[in-house]
Protein backbone atom coordinates (compact mmCIF):
# COMPACT_ATOMS: atom_id res chain seq x y z
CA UNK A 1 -8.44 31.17 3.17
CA UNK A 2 -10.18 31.21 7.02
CA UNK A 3 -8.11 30.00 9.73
CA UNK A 4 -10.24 26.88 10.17
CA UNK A 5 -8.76 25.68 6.67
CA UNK A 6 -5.38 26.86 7.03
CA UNK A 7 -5.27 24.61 10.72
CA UNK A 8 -6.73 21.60 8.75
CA UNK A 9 -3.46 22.05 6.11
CA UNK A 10 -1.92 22.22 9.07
CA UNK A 11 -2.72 18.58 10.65
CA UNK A 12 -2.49 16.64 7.48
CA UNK A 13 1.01 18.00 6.74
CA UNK A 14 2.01 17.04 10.43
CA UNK A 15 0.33 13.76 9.91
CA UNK A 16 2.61 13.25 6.79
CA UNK A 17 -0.45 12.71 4.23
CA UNK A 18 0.07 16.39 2.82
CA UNK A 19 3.08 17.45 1.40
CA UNK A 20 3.13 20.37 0.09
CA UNK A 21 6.62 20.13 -1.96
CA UNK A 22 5.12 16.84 -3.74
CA UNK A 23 1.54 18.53 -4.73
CA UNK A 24 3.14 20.66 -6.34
CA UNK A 25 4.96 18.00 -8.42
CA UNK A 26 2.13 15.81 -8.50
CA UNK A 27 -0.29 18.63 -9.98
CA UNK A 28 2.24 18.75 -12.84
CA UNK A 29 1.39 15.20 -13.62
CA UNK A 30 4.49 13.51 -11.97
CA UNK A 31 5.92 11.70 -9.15
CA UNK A 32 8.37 13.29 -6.64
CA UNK A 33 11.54 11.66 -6.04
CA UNK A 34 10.26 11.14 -2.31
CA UNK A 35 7.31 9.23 -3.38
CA UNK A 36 9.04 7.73 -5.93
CA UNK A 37 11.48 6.05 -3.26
CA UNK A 38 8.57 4.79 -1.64
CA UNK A 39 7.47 2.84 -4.25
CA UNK A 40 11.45 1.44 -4.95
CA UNK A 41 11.09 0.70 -1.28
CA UNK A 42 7.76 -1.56 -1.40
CA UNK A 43 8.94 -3.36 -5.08
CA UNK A 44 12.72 -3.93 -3.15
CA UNK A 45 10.76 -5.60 -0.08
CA UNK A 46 8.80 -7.73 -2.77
CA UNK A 47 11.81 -8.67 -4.23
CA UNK A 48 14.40 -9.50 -1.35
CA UNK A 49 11.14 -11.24 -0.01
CA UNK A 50 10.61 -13.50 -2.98
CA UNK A 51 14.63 -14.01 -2.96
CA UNK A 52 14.41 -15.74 0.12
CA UNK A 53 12.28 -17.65 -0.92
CA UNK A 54 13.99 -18.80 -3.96
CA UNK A 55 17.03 -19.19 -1.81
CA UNK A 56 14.77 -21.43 0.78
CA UNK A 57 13.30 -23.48 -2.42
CA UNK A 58 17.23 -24.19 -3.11
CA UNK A 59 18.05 -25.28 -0.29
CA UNK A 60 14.80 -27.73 0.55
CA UNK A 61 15.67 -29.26 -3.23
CA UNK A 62 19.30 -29.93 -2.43
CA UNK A 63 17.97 -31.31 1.51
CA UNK A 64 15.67 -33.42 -0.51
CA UNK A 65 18.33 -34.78 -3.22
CA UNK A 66 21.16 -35.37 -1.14
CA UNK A 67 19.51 -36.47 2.84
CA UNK A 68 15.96 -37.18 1.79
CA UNK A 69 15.11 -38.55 -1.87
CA UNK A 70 10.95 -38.47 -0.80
CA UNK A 71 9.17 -37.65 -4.39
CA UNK A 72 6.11 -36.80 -2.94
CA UNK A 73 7.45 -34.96 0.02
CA UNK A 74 9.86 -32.81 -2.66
CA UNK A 75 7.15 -31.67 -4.51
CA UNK A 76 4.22 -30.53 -1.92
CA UNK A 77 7.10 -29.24 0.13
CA UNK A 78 8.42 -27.09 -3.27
CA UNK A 79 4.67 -25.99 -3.51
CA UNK A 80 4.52 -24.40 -0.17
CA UNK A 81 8.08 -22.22 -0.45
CA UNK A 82 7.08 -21.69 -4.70
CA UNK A 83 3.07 -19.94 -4.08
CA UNK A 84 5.04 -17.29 -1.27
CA UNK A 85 7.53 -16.55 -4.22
CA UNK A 86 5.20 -16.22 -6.81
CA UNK A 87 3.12 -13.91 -4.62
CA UNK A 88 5.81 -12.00 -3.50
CA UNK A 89 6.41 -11.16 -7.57
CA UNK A 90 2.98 -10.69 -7.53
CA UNK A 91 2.49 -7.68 -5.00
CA UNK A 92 6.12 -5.97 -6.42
CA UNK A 93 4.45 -5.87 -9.89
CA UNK A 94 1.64 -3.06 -9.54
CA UNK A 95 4.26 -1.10 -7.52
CA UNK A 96 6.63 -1.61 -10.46
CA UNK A 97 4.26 -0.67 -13.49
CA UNK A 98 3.52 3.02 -11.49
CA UNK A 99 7.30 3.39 -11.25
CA UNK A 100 7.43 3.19 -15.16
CA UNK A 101 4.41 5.20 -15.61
CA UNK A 102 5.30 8.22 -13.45
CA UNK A 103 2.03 10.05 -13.47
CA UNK A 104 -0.49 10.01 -10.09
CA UNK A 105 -4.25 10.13 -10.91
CA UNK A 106 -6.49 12.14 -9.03
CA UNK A 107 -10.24 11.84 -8.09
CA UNK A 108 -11.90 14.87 -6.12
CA UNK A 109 -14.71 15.71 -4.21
CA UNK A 110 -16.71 14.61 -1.43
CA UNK A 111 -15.02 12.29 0.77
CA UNK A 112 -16.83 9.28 2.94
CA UNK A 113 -15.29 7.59 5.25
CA UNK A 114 -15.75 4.14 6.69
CA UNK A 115 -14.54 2.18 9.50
CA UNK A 116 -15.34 -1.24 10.07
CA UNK A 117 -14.51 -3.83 13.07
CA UNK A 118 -13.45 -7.21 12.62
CA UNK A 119 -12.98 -9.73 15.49
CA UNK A 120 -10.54 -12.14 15.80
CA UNK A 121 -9.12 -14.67 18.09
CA UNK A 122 -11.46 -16.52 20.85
CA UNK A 123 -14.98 -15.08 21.77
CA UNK A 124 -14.29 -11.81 19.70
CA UNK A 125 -12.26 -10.42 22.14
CA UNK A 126 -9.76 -9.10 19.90
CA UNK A 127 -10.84 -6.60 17.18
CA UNK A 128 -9.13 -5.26 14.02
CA UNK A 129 -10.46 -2.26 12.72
CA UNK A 130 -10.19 -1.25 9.03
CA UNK A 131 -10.12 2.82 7.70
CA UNK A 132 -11.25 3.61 4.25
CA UNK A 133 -11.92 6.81 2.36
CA UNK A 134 -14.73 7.03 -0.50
CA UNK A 135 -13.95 9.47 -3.26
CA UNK A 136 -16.30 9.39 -6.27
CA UNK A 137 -16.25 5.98 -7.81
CA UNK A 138 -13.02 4.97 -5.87
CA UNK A 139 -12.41 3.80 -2.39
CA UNK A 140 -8.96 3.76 -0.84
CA UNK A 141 -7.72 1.46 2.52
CA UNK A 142 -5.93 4.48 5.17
CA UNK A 143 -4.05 4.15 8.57
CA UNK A 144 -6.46 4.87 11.12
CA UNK A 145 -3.94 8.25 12.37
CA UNK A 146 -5.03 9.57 8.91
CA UNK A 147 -8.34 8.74 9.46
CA UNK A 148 -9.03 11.11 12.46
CA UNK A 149 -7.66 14.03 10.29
CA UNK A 150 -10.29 13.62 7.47
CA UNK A 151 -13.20 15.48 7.44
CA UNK A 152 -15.86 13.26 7.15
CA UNK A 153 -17.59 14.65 3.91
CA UNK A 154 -15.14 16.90 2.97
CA UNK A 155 -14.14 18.29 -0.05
CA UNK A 156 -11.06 16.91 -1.58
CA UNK A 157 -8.90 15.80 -4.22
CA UNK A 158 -6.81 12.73 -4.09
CA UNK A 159 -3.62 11.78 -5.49
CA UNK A 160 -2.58 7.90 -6.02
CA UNK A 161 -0.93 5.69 -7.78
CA UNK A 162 -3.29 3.67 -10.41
CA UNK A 163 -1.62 0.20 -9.80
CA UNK A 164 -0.81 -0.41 -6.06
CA UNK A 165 -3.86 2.17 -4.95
CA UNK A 166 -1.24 3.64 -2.77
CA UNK A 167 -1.94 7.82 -1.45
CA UNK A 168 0.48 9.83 -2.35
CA UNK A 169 -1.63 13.37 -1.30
CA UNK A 170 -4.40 14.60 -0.07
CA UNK A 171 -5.50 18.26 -1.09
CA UNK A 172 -8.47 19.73 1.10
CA UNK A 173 -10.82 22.04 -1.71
């Protein structure tokens, strides 16, 4: 291995998007515990997110029933707190399903990435910019830190999660 490879290990473990302890794991076929917390992290947000809204929706039935008593204003007001809760199910279910699945899928070889610039607010002052990678047939969204670390057409192989699309590693070839 030259030195110029063994530095570029180097970054992307001190970036945190290389860890060598899970690619081992994960080039068994399984999740590590870590990465595996991750995941009961994002479905736990989802969920305490989606109770508050349930608990909000409660509370705007019994303001409506016992102060209020407007039909119409019950049941446009129930919409608006019920859509957040159903989406909040929504985004914990792919994170869910690769819990119970417990296997990452990889896709190697040359990498492409893309940035692109979105303005917002008044006269495009403000701009958002948006980091992806391009690996074969699939294309993943990435932090812009990682972004700078990737070699643009590079030779990797990716590890993710099928549902959410979430990186778990990134192995340099």
């Amino acid at each position: 291995m030259n030195e110029n490879h063994k530095s570029h290990i180097e970054e992307l473990i001190k970036v945190g998007i290389l860890d060598l302890e899970d690619l081992e794991i994960n080039r068994s076929g399984y999740l590590s515990q870590r990465q595996k917390h991750r995941l009961y992290f994002y479905v736990s947000f989802w969920l305490i997110l989606a109770g508050i809204d349930m608990i909000i929706l409660a509370l705007f039935i019994y303001f409506q029933l016992v102060f209020q008593r407007n039909f119409i204003t019950g049941i446009i007001g129930s919409c608006f707190i019920i859509v957040p809760a159903y989406m909040s199910f929504a985004n914990a279910k792919p994170h869910w399903e690769d819990l119970q699945d417990d296997k990452p899928n990889t896709a190697s070889g040359k990498i492409y990435k893309h940035f692109t610039l979105r303005s917002g607010g008044t006269a495009g002052k403000s701009q958002i910019g948006y980091c992806s990678i391009g690996i074969g047939d699939q294309t993943f969204s990435i932090s812009p830190l990682i972004y700078d670390y990737i070699i643009a057409e590079g030779y990797y192989r990716v590890y993710f999660v099928s549902n959410s699309r979430k990186l778990l590693n990134i192995e340099p070839l």
